[in-house]
N, C-alpha and C. Protein backbone atom coordinates (compact mmCIF):
# COMPACT_ATOMS: atom_id res chain seq x y z
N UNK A 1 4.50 12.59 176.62
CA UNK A 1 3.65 12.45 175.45
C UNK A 1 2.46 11.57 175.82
N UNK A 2 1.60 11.77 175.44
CA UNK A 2 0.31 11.13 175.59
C UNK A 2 0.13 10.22 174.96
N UNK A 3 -0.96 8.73 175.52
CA UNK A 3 -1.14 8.03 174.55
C UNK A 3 -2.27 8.57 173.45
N UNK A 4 -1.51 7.87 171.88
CA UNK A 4 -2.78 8.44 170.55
C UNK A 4 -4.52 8.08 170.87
N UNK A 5 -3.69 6.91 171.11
CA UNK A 5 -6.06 6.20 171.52
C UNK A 5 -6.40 7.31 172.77
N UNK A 6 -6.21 7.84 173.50
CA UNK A 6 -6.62 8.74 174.29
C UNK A 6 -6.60 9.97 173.47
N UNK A 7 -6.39 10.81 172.44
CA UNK A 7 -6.43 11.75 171.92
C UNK A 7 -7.56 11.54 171.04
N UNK A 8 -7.59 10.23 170.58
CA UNK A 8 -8.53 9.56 169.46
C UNK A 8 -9.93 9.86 170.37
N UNK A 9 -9.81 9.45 171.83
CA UNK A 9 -11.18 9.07 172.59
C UNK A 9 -11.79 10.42 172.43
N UNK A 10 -11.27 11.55 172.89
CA UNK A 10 -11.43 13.09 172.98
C UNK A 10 -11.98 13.48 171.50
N UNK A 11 -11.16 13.55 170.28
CA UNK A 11 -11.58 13.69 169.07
C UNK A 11 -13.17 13.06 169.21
N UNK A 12 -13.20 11.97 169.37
CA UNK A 12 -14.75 10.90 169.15
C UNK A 12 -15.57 11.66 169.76
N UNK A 13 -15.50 12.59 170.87
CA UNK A 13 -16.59 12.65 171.93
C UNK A 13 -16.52 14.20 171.88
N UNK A 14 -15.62 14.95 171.56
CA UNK A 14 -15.47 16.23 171.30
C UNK A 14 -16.99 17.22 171.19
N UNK A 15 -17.78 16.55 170.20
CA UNK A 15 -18.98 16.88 169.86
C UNK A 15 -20.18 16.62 170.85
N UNK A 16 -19.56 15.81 171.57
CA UNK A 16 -21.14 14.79 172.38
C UNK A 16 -20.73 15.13 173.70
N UNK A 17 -19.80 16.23 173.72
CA UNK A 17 -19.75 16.43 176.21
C UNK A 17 -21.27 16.46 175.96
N UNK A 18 -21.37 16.47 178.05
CA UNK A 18 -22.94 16.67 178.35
C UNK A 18 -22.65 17.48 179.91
N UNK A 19 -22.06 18.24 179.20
CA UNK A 19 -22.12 19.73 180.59
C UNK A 19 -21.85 18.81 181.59
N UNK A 20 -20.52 18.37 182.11
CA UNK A 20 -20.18 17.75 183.28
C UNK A 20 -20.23 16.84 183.94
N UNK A 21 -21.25 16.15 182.79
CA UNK A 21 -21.38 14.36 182.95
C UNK A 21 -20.14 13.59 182.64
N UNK A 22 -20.67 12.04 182.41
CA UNK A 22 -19.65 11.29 182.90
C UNK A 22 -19.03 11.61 181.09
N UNK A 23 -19.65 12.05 180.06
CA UNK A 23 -18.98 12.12 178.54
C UNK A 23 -17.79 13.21 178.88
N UNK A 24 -18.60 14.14 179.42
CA UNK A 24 -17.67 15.38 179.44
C UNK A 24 -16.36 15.00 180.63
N UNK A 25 -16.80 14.40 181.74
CA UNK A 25 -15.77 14.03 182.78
C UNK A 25 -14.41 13.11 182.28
N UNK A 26 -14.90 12.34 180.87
CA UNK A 26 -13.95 10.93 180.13
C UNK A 26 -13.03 12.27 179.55
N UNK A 27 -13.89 13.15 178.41
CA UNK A 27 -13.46 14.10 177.79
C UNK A 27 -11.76 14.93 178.43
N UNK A 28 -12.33 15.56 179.46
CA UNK A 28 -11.90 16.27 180.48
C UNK A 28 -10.49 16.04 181.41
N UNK A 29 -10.68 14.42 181.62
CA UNK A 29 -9.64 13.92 182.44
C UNK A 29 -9.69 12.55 182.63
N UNK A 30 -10.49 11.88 181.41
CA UNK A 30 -9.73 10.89 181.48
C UNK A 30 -10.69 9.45 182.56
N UNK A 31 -11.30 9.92 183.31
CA UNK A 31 -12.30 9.22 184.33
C UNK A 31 -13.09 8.93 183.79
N UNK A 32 -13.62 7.43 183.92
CA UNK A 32 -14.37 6.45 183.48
C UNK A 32 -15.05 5.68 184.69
N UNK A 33 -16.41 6.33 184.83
CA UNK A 33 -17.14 5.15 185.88
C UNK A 33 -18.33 4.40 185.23
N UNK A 34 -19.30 4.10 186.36
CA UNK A 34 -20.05 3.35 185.72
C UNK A 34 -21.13 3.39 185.18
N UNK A 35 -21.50 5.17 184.91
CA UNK A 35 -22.14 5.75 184.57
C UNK A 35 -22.29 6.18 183.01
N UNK A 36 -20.69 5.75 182.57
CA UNK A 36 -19.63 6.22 181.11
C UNK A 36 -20.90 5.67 180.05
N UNK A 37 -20.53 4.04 180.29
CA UNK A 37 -21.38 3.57 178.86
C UNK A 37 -22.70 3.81 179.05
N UNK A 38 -23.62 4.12 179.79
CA UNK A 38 -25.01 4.67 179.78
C UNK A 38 -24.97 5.68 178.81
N UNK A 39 -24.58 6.68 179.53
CA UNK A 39 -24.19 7.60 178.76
C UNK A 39 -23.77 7.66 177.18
N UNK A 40 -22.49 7.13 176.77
CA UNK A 40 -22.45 7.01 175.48
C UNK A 40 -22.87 6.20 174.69
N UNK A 41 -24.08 5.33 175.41
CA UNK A 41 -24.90 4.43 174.56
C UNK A 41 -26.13 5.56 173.54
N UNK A 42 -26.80 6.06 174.76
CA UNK A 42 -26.88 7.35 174.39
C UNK A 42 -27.11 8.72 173.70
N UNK A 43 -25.33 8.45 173.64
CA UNK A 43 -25.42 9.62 172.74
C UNK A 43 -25.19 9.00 171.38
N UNK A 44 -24.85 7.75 171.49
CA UNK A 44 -24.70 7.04 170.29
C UNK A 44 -26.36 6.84 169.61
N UNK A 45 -26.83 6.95 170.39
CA UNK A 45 -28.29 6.93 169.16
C UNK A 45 -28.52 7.79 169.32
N UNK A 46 -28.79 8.98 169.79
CA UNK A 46 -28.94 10.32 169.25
C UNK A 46 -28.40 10.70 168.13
N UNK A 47 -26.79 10.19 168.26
CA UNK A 47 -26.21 10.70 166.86
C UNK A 47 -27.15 9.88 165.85
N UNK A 48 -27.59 8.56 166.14
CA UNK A 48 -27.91 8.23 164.75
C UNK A 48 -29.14 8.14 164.21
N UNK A 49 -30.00 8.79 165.22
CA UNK A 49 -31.34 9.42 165.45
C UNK A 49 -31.22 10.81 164.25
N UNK A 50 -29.96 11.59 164.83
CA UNK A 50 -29.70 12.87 163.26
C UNK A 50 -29.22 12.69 162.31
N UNK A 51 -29.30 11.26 162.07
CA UNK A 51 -28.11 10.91 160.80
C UNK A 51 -26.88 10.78 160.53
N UNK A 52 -26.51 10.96 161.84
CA UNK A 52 -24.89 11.12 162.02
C UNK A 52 -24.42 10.03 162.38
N UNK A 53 -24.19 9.07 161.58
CA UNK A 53 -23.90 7.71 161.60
C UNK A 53 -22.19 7.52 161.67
N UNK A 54 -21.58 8.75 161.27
CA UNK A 54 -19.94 8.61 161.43
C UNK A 54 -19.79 8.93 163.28
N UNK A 55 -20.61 9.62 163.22
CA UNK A 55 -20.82 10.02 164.98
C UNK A 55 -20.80 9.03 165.17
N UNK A 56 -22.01 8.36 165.14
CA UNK A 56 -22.12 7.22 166.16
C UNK A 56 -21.27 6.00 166.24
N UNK A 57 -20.53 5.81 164.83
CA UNK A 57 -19.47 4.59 165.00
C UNK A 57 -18.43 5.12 165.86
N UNK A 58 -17.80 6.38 165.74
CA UNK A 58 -17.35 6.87 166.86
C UNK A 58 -17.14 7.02 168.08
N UNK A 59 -18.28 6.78 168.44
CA UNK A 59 -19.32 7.13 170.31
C UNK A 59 -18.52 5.25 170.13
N UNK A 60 -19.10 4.95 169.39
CA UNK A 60 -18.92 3.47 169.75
C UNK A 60 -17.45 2.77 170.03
N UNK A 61 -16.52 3.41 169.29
CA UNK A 61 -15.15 2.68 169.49
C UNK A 61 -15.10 3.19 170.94
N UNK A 62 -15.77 4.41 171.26
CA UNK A 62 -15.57 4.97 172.56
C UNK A 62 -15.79 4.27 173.19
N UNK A 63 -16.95 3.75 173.31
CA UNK A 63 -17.55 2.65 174.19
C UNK A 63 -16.70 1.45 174.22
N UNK A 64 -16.11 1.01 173.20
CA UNK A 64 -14.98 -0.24 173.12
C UNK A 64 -14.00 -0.26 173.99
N UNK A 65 -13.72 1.16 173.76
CA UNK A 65 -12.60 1.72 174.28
C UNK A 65 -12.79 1.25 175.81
N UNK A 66 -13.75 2.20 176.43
CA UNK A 66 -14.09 2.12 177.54
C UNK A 66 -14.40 1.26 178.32
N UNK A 67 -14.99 -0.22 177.78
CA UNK A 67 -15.41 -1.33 178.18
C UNK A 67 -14.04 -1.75 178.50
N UNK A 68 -13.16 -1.85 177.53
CA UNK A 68 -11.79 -3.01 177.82
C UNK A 68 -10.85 -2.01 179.10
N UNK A 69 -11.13 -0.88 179.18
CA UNK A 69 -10.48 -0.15 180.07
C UNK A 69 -10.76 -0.34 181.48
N UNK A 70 -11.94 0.08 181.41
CA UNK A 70 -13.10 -0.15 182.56
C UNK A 70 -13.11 0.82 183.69
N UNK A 71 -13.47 1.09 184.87
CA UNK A 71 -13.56 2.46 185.67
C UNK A 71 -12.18 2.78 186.20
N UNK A 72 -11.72 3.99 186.14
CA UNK A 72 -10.52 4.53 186.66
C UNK A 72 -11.04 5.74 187.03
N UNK A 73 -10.17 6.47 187.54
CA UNK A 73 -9.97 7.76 188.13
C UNK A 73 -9.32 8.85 187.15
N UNK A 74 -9.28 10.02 187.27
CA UNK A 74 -9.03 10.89 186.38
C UNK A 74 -7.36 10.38 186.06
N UNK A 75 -6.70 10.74 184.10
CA UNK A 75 -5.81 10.11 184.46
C UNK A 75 -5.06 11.58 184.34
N UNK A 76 -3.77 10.97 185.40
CA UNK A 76 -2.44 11.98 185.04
C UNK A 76 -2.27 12.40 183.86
N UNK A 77 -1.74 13.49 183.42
CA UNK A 77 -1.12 13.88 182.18
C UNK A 77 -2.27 13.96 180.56
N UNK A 78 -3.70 13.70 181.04
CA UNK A 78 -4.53 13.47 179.95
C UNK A 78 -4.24 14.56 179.41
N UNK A 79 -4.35 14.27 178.18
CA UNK A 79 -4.26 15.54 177.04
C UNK A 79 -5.35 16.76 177.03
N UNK A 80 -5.12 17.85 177.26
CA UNK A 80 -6.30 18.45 177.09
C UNK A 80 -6.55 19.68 176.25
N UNK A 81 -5.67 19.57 175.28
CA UNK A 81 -5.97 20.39 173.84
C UNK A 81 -6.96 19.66 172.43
């Protein structure tokens, strides 16, 4: 069974891959480098550039997420439904 905050991360970002970047790579499997929070800084104002302000608190726990985690490698067993 997977952990929930990793299903949560996927839900958050679901909307915001970027064709094989590091959003879509977190998405995907789980890998976090140091490229991640650039990235979902980002897309976090884009979202709130369209008004999509639930987006962007979103992008952001992502980013929380990701900060306290910090760079790993793709993980085993990531969820990918």
């Amino acid at each position: 069974m997977s952990d929930p905050a990793d299903e949560i991360v996927r839900t958050n970002i679901r909307a915001h891959q970027d064709g094989g970047g590091p959003i879509t790579r977190l998405f995907e499997t789980g890998a976090i480098g140091s490229d991640l929070l650039p990235a979902l800084d980002a897309a976090a104002a884009r979202a709130e550039d369209q008004g999509d302000h639930e987006g962007a608190s979103r992008i952001g726990d992502v980013i929380s997420y990701a900060a306290t985690v910090g760079d790993r490698p793709a993980v085993p067993n990531w969820p990918t439904c």
